[in-house]
Protein backbone atom coordinates (compact mmCIF):
# COMPACT_ATOMS: atom_id res chain seq x y z
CA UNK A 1 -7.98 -4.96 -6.79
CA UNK A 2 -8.92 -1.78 -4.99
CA UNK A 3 -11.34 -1.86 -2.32
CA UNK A 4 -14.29 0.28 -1.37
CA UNK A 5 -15.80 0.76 2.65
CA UNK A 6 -19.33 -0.82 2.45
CA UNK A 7 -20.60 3.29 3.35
CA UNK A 8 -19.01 2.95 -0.11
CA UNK A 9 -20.37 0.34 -2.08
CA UNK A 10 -24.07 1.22 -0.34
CA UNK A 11 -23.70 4.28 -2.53
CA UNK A 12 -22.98 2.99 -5.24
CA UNK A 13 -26.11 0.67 -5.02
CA UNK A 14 -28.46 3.57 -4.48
CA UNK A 15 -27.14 5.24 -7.17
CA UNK A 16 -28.60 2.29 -9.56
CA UNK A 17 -31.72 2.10 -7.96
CA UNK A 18 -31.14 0.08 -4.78
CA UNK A 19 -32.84 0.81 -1.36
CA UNK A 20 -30.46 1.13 0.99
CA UNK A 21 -30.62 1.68 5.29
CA UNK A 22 -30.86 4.97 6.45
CA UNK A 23 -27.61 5.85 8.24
CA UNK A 24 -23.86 7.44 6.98
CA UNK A 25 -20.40 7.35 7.76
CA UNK A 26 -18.25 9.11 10.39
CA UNK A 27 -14.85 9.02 12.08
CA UNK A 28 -15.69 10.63 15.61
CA UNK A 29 -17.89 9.77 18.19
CA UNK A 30 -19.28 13.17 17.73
CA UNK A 31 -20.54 12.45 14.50
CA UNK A 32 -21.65 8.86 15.05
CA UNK A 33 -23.99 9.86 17.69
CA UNK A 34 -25.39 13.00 15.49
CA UNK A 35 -26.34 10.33 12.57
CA UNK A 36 -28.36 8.11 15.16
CA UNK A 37 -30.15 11.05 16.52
CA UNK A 38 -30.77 12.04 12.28
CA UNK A 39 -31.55 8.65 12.05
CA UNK A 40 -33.67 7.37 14.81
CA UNK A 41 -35.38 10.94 14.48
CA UNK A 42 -38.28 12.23 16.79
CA UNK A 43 -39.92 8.88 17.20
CA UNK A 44 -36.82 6.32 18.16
CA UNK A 45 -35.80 3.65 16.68
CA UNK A 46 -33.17 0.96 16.84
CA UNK A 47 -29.44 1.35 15.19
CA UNK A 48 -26.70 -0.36 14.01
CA UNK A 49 -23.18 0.55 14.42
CA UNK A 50 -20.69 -1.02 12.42
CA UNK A 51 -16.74 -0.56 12.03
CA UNK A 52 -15.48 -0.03 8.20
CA UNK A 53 -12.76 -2.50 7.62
CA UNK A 54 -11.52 -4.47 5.08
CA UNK A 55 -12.61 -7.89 6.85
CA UNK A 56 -14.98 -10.37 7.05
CA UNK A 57 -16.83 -11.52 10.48
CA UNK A 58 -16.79 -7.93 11.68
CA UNK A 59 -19.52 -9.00 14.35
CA UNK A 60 -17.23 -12.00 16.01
CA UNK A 61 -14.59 -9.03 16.79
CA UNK A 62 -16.54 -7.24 18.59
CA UNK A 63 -17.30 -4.81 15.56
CA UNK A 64 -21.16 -4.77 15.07
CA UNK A 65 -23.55 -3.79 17.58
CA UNK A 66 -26.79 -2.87 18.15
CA UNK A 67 -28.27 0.39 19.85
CA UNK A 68 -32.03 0.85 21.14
CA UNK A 69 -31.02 4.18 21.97
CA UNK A 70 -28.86 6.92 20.11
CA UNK A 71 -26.98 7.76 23.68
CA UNK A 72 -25.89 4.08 23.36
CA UNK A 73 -23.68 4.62 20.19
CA UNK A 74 -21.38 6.91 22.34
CA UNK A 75 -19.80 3.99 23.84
CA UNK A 76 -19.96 1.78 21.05
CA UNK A 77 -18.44 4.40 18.94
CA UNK A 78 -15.81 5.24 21.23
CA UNK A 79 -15.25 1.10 21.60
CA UNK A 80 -15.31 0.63 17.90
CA UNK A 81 -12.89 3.91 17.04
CA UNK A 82 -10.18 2.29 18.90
CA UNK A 83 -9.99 -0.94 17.70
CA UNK A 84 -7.62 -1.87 15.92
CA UNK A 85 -8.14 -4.47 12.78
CA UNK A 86 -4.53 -6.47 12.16
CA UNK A 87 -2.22 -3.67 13.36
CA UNK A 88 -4.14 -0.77 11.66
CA UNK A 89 -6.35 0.95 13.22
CA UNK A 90 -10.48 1.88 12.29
CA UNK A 91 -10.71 4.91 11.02
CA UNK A 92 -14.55 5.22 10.35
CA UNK A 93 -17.98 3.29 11.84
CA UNK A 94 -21.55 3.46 9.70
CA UNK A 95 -24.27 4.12 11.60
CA UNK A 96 -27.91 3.27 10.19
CA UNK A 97 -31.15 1.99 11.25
CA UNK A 98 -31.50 -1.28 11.54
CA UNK A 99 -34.28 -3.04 9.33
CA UNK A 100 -36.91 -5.69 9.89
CA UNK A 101 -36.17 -8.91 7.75
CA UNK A 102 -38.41 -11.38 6.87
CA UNK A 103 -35.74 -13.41 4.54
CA UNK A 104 -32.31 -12.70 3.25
CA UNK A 105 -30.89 -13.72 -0.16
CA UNK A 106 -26.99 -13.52 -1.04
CA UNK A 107 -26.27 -11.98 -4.80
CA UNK A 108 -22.38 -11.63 -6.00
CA UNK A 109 -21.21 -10.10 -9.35
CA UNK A 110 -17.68 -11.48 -10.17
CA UNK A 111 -15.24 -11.74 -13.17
CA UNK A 112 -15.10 -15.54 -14.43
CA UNK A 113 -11.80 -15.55 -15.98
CA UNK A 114 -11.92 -19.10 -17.38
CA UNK A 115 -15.15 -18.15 -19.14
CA UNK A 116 -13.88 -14.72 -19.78
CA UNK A 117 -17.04 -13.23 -18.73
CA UNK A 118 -19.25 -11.86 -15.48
CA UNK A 119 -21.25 -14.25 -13.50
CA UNK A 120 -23.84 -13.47 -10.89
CA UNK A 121 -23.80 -15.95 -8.09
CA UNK A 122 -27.45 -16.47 -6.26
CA UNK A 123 -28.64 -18.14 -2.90
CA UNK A 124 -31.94 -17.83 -1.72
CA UNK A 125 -30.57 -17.88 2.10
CA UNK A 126 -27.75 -15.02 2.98
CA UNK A 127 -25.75 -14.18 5.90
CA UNK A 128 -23.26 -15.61 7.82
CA UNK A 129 -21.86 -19.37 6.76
CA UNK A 130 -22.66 -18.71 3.18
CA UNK A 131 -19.13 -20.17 2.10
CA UNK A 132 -20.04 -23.35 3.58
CA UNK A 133 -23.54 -23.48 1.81
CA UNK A 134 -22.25 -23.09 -1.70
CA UNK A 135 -23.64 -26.10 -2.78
CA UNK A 136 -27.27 -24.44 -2.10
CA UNK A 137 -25.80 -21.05 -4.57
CA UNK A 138 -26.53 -20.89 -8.51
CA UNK A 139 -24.53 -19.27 -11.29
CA UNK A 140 -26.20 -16.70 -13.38
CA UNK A 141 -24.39 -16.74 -16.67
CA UNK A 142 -24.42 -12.92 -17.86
CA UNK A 143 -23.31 -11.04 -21.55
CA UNK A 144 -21.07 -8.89 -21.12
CA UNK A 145 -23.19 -5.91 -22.98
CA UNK A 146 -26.74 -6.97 -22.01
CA UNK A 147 -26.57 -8.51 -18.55
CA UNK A 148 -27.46 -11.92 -16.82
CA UNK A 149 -29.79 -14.37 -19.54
CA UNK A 150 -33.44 -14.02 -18.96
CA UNK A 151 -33.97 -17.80 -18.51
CA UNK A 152 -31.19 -18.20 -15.97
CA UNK A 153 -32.38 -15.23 -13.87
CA UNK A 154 -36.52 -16.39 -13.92
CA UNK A 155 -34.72 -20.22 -13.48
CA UNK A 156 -33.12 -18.48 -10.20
CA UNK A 157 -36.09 -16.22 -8.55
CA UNK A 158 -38.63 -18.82 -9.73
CA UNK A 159 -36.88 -21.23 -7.13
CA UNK A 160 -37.12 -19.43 -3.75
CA UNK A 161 -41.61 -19.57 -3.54
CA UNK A 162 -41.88 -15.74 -3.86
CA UNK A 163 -45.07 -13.92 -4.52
CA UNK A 164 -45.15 -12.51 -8.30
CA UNK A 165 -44.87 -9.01 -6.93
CA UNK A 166 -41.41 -9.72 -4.70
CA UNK A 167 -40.12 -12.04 -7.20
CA UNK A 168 -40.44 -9.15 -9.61
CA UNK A 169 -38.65 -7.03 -7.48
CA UNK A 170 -36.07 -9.48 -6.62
CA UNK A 171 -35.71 -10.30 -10.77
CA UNK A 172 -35.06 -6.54 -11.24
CA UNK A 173 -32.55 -6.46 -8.14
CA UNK A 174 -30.32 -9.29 -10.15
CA UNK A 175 -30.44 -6.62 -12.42
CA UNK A 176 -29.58 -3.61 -10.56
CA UNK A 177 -26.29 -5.77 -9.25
CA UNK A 178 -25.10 -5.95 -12.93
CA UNK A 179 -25.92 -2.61 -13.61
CA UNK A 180 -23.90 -1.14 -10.62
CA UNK A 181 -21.18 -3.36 -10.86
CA UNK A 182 -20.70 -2.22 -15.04
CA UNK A 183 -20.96 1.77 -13.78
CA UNK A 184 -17.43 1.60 -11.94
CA UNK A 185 -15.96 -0.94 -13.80
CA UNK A 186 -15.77 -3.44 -10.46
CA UNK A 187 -13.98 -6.56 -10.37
CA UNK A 188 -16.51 -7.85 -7.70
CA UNK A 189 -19.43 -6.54 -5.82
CA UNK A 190 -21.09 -8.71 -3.12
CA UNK A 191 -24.66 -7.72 -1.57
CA UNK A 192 -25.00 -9.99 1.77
CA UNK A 193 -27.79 -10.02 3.01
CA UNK A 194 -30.34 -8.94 0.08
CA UNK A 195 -32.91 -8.54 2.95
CA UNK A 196 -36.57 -9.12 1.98
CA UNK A 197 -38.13 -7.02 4.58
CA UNK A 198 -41.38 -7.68 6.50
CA UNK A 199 -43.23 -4.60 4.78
CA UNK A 200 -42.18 -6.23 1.47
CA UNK A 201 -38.96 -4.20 0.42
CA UNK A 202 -35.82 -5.39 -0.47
CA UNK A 203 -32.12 -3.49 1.00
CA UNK A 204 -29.03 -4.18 0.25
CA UNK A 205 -28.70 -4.70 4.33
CA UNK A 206 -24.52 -4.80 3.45
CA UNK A 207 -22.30 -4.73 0.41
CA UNK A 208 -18.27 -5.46 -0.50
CA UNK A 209 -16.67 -4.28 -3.58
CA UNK A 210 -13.31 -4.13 -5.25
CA UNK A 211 -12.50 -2.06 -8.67
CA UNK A 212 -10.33 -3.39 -10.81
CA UNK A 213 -7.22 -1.86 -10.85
CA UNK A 214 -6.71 -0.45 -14.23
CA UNK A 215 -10.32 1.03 -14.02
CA UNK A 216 -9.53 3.15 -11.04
CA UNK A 217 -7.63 5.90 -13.40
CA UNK A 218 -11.40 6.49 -15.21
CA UNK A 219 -13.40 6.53 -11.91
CA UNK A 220 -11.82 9.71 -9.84
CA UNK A 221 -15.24 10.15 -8.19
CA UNK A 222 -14.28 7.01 -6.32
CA UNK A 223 -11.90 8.36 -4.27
CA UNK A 224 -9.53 5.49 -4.43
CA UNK A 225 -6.08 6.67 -3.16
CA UNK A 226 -3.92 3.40 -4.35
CA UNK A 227 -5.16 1.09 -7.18
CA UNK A 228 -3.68 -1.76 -5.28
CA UNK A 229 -5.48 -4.58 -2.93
CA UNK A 230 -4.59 -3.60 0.67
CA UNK A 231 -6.56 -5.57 4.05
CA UNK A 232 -6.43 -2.08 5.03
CA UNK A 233 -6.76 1.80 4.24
CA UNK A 234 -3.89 2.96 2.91
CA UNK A 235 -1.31 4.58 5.27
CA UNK A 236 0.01 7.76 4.90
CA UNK A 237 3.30 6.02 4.49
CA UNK A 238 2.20 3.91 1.20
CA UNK A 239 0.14 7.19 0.08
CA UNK A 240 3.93 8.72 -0.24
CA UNK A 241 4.82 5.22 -1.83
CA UNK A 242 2.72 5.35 -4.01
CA UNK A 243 3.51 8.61 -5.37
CA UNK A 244 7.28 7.77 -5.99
CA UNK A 245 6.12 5.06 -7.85
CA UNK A 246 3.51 6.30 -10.02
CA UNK A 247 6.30 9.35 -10.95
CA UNK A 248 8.55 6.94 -12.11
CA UNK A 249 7.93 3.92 -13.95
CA UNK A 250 11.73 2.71 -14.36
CA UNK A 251 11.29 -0.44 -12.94
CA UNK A 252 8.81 -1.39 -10.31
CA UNK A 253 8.42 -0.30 -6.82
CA UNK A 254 5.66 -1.76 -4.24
CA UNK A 255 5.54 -0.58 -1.32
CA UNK A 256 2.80 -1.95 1.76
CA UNK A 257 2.87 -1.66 5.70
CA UNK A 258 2.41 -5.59 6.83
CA UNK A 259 2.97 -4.71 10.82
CA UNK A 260 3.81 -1.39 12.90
CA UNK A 261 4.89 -3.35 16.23
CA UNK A 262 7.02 -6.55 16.69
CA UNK A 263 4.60 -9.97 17.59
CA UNK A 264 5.00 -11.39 21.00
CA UNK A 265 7.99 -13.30 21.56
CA UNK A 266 9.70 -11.85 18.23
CA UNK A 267 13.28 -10.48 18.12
CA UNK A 268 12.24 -7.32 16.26
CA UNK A 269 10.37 -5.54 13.50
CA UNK A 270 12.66 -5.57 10.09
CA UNK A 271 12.00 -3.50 7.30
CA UNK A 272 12.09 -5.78 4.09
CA UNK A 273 13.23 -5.06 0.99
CA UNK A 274 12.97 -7.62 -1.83
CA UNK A 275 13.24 -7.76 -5.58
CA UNK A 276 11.28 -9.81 -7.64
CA UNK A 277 7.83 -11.38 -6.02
CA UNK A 278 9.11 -15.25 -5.70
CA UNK A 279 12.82 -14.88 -4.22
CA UNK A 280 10.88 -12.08 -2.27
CA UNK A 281 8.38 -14.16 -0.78
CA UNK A 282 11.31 -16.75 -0.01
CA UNK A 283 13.86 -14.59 1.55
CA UNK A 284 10.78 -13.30 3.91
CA UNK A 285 10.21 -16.79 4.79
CA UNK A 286 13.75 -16.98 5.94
CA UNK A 287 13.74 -13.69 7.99
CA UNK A 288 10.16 -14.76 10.06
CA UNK A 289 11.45 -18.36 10.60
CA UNK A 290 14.41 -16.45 12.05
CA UNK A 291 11.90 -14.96 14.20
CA UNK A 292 11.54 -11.67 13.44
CA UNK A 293 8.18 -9.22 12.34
CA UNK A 294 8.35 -7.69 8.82
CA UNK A 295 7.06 -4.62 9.12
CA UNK A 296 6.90 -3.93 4.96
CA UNK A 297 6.61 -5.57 1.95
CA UNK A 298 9.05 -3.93 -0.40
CA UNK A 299 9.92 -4.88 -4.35
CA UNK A 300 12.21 -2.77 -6.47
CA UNK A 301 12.63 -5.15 -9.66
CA UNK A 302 12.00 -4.58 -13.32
CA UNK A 303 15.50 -2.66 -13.74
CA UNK A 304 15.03 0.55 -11.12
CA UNK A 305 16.60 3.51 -11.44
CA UNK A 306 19.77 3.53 -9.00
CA UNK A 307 17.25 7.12 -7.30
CA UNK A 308 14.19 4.65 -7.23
CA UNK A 309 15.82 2.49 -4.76
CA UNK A 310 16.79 5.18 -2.69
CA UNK A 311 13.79 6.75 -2.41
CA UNK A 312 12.42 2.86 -1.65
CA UNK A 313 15.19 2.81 1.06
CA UNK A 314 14.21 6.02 2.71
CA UNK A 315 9.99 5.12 2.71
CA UNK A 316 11.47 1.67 4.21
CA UNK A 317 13.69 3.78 7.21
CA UNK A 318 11.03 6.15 7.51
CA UNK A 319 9.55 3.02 9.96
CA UNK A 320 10.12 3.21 13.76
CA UNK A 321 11.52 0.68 16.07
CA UNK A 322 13.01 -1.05 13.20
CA UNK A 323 15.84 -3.88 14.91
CA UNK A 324 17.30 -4.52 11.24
CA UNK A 325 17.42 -3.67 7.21
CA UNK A 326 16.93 -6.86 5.42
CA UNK A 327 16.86 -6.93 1.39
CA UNK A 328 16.64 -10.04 -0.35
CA UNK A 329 15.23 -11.22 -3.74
CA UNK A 330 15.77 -13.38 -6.26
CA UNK A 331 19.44 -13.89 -6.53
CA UNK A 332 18.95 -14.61 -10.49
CA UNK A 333 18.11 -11.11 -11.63
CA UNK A 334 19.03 -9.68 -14.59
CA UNK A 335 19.38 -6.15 -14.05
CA UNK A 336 22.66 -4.24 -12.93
CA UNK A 337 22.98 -4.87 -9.25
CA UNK A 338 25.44 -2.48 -8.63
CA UNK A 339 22.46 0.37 -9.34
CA UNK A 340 20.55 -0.86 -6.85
CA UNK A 341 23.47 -1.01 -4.47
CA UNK A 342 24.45 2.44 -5.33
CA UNK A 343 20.53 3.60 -4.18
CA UNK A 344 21.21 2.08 -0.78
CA UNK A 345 24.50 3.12 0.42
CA UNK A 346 23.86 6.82 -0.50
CA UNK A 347 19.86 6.26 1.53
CA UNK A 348 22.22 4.53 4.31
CA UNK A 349 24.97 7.22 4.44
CA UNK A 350 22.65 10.32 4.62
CA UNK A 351 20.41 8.62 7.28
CA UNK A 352 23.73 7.78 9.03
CA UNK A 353 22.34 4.15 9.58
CA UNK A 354 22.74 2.44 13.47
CA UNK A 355 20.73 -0.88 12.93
CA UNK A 356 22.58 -3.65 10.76
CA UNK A 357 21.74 -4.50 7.28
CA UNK A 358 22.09 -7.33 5.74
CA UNK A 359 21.62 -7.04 1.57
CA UNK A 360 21.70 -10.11 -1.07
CA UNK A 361 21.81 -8.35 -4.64
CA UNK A 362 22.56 -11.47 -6.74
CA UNK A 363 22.66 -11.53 -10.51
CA UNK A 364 24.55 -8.94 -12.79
CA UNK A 365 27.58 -6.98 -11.54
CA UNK A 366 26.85 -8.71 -7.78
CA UNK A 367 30.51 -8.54 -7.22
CA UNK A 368 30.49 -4.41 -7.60
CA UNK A 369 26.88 -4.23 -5.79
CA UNK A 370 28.87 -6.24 -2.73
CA UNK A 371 31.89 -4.01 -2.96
CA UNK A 372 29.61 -0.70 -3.26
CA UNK A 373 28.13 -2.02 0.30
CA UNK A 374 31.84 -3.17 1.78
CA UNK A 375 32.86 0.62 1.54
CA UNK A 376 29.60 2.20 2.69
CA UNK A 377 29.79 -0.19 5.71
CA UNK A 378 33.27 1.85 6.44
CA UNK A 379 31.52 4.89 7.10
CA UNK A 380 28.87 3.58 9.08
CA UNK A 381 28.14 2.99 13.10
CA UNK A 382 26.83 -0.45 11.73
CA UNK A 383 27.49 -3.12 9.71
CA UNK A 384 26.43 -3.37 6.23
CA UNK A 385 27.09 -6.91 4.71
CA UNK A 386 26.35 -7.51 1.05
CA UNK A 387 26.24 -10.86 -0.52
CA UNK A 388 25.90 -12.97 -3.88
CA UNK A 389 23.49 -14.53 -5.52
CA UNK A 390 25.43 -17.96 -4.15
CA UNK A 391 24.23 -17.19 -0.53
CA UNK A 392 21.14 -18.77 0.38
CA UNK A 393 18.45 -16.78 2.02
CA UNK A 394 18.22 -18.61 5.44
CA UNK A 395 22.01 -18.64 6.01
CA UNK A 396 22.14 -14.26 5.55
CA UNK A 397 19.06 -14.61 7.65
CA UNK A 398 20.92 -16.67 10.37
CA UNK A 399 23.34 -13.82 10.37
CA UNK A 400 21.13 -10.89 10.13
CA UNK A 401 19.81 -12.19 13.64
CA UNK A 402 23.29 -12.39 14.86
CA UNK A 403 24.10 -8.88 13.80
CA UNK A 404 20.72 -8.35 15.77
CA UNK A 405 21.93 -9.73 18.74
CA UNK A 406 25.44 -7.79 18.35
CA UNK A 407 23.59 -4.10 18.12
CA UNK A 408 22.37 -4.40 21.65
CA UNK A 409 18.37 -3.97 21.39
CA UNK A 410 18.97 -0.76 19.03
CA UNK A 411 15.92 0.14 17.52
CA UNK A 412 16.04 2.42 14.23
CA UNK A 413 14.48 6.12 14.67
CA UNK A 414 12.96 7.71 11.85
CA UNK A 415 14.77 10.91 10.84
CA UNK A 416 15.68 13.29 7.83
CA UNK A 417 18.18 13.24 5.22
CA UNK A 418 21.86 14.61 6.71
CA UNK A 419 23.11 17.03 4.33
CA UNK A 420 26.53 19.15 3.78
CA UNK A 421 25.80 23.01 5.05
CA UNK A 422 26.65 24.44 1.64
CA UNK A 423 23.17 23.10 0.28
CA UNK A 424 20.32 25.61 0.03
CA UNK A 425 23.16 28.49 0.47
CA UNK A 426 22.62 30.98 -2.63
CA UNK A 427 26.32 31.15 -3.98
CA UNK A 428 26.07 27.35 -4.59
CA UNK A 429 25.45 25.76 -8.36
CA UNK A 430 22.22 23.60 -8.79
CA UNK A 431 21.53 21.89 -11.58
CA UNK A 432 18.24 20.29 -12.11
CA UNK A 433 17.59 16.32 -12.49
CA UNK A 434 14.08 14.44 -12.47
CA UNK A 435 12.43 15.34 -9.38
CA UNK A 436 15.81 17.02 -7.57
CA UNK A 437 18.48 18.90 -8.08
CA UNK A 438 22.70 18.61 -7.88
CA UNK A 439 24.00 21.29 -5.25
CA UNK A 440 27.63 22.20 -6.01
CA UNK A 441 29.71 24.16 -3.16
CA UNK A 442 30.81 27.03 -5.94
CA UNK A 443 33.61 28.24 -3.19
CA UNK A 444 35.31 24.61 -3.28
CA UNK A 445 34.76 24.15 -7.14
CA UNK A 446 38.34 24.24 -7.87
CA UNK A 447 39.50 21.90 -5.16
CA UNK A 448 36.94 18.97 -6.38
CA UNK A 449 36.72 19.64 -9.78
CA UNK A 450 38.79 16.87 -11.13
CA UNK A 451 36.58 14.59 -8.62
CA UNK A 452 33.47 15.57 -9.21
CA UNK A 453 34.72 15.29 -13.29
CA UNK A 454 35.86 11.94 -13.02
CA UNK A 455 33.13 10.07 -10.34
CA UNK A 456 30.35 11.88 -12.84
CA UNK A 457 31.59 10.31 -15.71
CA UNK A 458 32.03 13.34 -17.50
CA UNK A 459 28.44 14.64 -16.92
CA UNK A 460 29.48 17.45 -15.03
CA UNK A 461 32.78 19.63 -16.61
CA UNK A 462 34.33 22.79 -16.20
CA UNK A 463 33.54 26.02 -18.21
CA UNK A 464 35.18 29.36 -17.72
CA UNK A 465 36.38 28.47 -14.07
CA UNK A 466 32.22 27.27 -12.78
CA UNK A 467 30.57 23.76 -12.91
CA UNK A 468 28.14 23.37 -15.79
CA UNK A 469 26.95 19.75 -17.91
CA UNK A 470 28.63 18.24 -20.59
CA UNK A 471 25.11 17.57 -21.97
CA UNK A 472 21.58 19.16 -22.52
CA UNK A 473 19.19 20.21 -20.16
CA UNK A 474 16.83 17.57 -20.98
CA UNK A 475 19.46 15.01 -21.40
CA UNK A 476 21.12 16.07 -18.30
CA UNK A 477 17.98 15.80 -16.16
CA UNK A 478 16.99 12.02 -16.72
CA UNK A 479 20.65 11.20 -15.52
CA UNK A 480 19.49 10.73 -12.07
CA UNK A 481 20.98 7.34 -11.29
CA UNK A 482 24.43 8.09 -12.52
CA UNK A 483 24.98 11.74 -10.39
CA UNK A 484 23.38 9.12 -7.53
CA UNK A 485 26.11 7.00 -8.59
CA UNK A 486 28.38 9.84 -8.39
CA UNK A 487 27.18 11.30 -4.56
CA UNK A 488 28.18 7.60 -3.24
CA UNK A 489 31.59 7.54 -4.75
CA UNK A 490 32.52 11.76 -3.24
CA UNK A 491 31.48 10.08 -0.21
CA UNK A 492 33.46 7.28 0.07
CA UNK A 493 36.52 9.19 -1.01
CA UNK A 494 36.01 11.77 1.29
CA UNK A 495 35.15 14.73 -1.32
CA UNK A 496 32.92 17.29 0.22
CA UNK A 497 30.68 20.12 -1.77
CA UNK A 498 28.68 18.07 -4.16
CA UNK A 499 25.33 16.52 -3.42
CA UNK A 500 22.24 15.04 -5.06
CA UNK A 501 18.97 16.11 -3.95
CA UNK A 502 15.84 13.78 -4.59
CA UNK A 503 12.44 14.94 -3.86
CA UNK A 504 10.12 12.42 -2.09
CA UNK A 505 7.10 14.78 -1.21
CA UNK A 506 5.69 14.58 2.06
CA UNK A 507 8.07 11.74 3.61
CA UNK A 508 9.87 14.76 5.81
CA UNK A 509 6.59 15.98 7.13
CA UNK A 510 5.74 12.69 8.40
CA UNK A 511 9.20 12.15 9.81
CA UNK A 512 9.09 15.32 11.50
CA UNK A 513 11.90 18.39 9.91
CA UNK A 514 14.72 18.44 7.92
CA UNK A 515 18.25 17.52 8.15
């Protein structure tokens, strides 16, 4: 489920009639003292400040505070701007007045999926601790079309000793909830506290909300960058993640940032890369109880293209301070190993890899995969070990920390593709795939001919002394993994002037220049 900042979510709740605080977003200390001046205005008043994360007890970490003066939120700004929540850092604070309540009430709109249907959940008594008073909350049953039932909702307000007029109002704020909730299609949208305040309003006083992931397509006005539940803004590292994936649906690739520094007392951040979610969630088990810090959670299952993994392999490298590469999944899989091992070696070889990697590809063709990672190794500063489906996650992790010891404190730097000089020249033949191209050195055409004929598989032939394909354009261009296939195996035997080119838009900005 993709979340929403409560600036967010406040928003969306005026937009369906709720009152909402004063204030608005901003991501400079500049700006957050600008909105208390707007908002205290000529007279003064008192502000809160309040860091926009993904978490819950913002105010126990330091991230809620309370200004009598708009000077004040310099500091607090300043304070709040460099915290960090997790790893990640804040990226925005919401200033607003602050509001005199008289009571607070808690409403929740969530998706029952045993009853197959949306529920309001009501407490007459919000705030903090309302997880341990859910004995005290009651569930508004709701149709899907027309809302929460009349009875249950009168049932609910009639409980908390309201006058008629703010029991009215709080009856048509039960309301409002399902109402906002239905306009962007969320999957949950929490309003703690409702505040009842002393000159008889009610505010949403805060708000949480996450869309449901197969809505976000229909709701652009959202903003949501990744339809995907994150406990943080996405990076600008899963933003280019999430492009490769969404341009390429062979298979599945899932991509998130879990840490960007090693924990105390750890040997090293690893990059992870697993393949299918339960031997995944194993074989990361194995690697922190060999104590190391995953930087990434990584999954390339469902059959991937051979160019999907690479591209996996490069967001993965694109990490600093890496100690290690380790990818393990399920060991059981039934796709063709040797694809995936294909995506790797040619990711390893153009990065010219210096931290080990250790790689279990069990399941079909393992054998191959292993051998496709024996030669790469080779060519390599470091070793590349491949194993079977037969080797148990916390023995390769035993030896990935070996390796680890073995490199002497290396620590992976980030940097861009190495390619042969003949690429980008103007007498060379390039031959477009999906999202890249094939550079052939025209001048050394008929010295690797008969390579380049046989490691393509026939896909790329000989016509009239010139490289050209055996098949159609269109045909041609969706035969990305095998001309991957075929870039690994001219490496390995040494055959220079032929090279497949894969686009991954913006990774090299973010690395810093090309190769």
């Amino acid at each position: 489920m993709a979340r929403l900042h409560e600036y967010q979510g406040k928003a969306i709740l005026a937009a369906n009639g709720f009152k909402i605080p004063r204030g608005k977003a901003a991501t400079t200390i500049d700006e957050a003292l600008a909105v208390a001046k707007e908002v205290a205005g000529k007279k003064g008043g008192e502000v809160v400040i309040k860091i926009q994360a993904w978490t819950t007890g913002r105010a126990g970490i330091g991230g809620v505070a309370f200004a009598k003066k708009p000077e004040e939120v310099r500091a607090y700004a300043a304070r709040m701007l460099a915290m960090k929540v997790g790893q990640f850092p804040v990226e925005a604070v919401l200033v607003e007045e602050k509001i005199d309540i008289d009571r607070e009430f808690f409403l929740s709109f969530a998706i029952d999926d045993a009853a197959r249907a949306p529920v309001i959940i009501f407490a007459a008594g919000g705030g903090t601790g309302i997880e341990e008073r859910a004995a005290s909350t009651r569930r508004i049953a709701c149709d899907v079309n027309r809302g929460p039932l009349d009875s249950a909702v009168s049932e609910a307000v009639a409980s908390c000793g309201l006058s008629p007029a703010h029991a009215a109002q709080l009856v048509e704020s039960i309301r409002k909830l399902f109402a906002a909730a239905r306009s962007v299609e969320a999957r949950s949208l929490e309003i703690n506290p409702l505040a009842l305040t002393k000159d008889g309003k009610f505010v949403a006083a805060d708000c949480r909300i996450t869309i449901d992931d197969y809505a976000v397509a229909r709701h652009p006005e959202l903003g949501i960058e990744i339809a995907r539940e994150f406990d943080h803004p996405p990076t600008a590292l899963e933003r280019v993640a999430y492009a490769v994936e969404q341009s390429d649906h062979r298979g599945t690739f899932y991509f998130a940032q879990l840490a960007i520094a090693a924990e105390k007392d750890s040997k090293g951040l690893v990059g992870f890369h697993g393949a299918g979610g339960g031997g995944s969630m194993m074989s990361m088990d194995a690697i922190v109880n060999a104590g190391f810090t995953i930087a990434n959670f990584t999954d390339t299952s469902g059959n991937p293209s051979a160019s999907k993994v690479y591209r996996a392999a490069r967001i993965i490298l694109a990490q600093p301070d890496l100690v290690g590469y380790f990818g393990s999944g399920s060991g059981v899989a039934s796709q063709e190993q040797y694809w995936s091992a294909y995506g790797l070696a040619k990711a390893f070889l153009e990065l010219d890899l210096d931290i080990p990697a250790v790689i279990r590809l069990g399941g079909n063709t393992e054998d191959r995969a292993v051998d496709i990672l024996r030669r790469t190794s080779a060519l390599l500063r470091t070793p590349v070990e491949g194993y079977r489906k037969t080797d148990a996650p916390a023995m390769i992790a035993e030896r990935f920390a070996e390796l680890v010891v073995g490199a002497n404190g290396a620590k992976w730097k980030p940097r861009a593709p190495r390619v042969q000089k003949f690429v980008n020249d103007p007498s060379a033949t390039t031959l477009p795939v999906k999202s890249g191209r094939v550079w052939i050195d025209t001048a050394k055409w008929p010295q690797i001919r008969r390579a380049v004929e046989t490691h393509s598989d026939g896909l790329i032939v000989d016509r009239a002394g010139a490289p050209t394909t055996s098949l159609s354009a269109e045909e041609f261009a969706n035969k990305d993994s095998e001309l991957l296939a075929s870039d690994v195996e001219c490496r390995l035997a040494g055959v220079e002037g032929f090279y497949l080119e894969l686009d991954i838009p913006g990774l090299d900005e973010l690395i810093g220049g090309t190769g």
